[in-house]
Protein backbone atom coordinates (compact mmCIF):
# COMPACT_ATOMS: atom_id res chain seq x y z
CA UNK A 1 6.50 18.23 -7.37
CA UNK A 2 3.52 16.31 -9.02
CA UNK A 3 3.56 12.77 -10.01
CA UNK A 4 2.27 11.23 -12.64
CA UNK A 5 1.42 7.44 -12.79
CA UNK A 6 0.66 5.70 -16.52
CA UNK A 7 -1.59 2.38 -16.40
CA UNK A 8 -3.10 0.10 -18.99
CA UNK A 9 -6.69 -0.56 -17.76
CA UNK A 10 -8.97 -2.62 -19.40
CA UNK A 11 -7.02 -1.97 -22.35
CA UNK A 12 -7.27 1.84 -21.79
CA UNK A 13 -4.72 4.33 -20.88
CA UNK A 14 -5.48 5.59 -17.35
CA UNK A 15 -3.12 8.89 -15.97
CA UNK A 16 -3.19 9.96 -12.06
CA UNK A 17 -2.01 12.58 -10.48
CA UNK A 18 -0.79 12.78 -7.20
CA UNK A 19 1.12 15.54 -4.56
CA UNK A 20 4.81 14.44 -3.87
CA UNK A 21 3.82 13.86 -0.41
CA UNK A 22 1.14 10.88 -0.42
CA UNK A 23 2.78 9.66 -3.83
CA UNK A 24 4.04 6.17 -2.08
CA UNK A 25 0.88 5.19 -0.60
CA UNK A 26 -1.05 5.92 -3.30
CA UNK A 27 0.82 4.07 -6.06
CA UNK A 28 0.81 1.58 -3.25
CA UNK A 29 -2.97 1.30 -2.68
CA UNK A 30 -3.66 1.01 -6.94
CA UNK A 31 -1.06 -2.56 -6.16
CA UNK A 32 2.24 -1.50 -6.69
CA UNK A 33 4.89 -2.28 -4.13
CA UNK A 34 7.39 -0.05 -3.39
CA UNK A 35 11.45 -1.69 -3.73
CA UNK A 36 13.85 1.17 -2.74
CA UNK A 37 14.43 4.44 -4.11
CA UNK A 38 16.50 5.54 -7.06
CA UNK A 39 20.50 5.50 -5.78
CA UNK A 40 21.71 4.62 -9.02
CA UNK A 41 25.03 6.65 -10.29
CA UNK A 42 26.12 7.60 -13.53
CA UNK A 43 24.16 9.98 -15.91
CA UNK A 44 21.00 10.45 -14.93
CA UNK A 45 18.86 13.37 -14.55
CA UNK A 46 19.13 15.48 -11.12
CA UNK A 47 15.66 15.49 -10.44
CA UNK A 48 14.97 11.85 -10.59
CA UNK A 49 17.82 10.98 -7.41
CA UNK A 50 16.13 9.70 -4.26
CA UNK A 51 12.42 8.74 -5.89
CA UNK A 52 10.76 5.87 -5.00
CA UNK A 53 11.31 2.87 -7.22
CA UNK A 54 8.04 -0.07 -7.30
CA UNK A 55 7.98 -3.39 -8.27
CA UNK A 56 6.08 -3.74 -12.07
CA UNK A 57 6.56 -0.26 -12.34
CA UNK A 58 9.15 1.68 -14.82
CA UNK A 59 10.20 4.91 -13.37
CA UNK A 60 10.84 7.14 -11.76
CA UNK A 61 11.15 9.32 -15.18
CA UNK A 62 11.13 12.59 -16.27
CA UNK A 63 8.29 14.18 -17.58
CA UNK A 64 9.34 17.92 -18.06
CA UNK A 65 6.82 18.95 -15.28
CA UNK A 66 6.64 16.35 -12.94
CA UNK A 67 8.06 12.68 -12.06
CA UNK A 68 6.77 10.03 -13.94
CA UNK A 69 5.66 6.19 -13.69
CA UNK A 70 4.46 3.61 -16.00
CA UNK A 71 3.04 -0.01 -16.22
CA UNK A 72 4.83 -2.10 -18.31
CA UNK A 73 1.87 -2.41 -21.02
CA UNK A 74 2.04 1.40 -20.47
CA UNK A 75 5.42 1.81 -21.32
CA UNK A 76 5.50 -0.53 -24.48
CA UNK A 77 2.45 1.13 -25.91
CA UNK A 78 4.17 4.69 -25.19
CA UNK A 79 7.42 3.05 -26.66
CA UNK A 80 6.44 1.90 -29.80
């Protein structure tokens, strides 16, 4: 599964790729801490159970082809 992280860089919208596999310690190195993984019950999409779950960071969400994460300036600007 690929994942997909969203960040607002010098005001510009920056998207990386990364293989499942080295996900964690790549989001890691680019300064986001990982918290605990996704446990949370209720409706909510199969596919997103059991990711990783980083401090600053919305996500883990679905993004039709992959798992995706955002920055909060990210998010807002992809919100609005």
């Amino acid at each position: 599964m690929k994942v997909r992280l969203i960040q607002m860089i010098d005001g510009q919208m920056v998207k990386s790729e990364f293989d499942s596999a080295g996900m964690v310690a790549a989001i890691e190195l680019r300064g986001f801490k990982q918290r605990g993984f996704n446990n949370r019950s209720g409706q909510m999409r199969e596919e997103l159970r059991g990711w990783a779950t980083f401090e600053r960071l919305c996500g883990p969400m679905w993004d039709g082809d992959a798992i995706r994460y955002e920055d909060k300036a990210s998010y807002e600007a992809l919100s609005t």
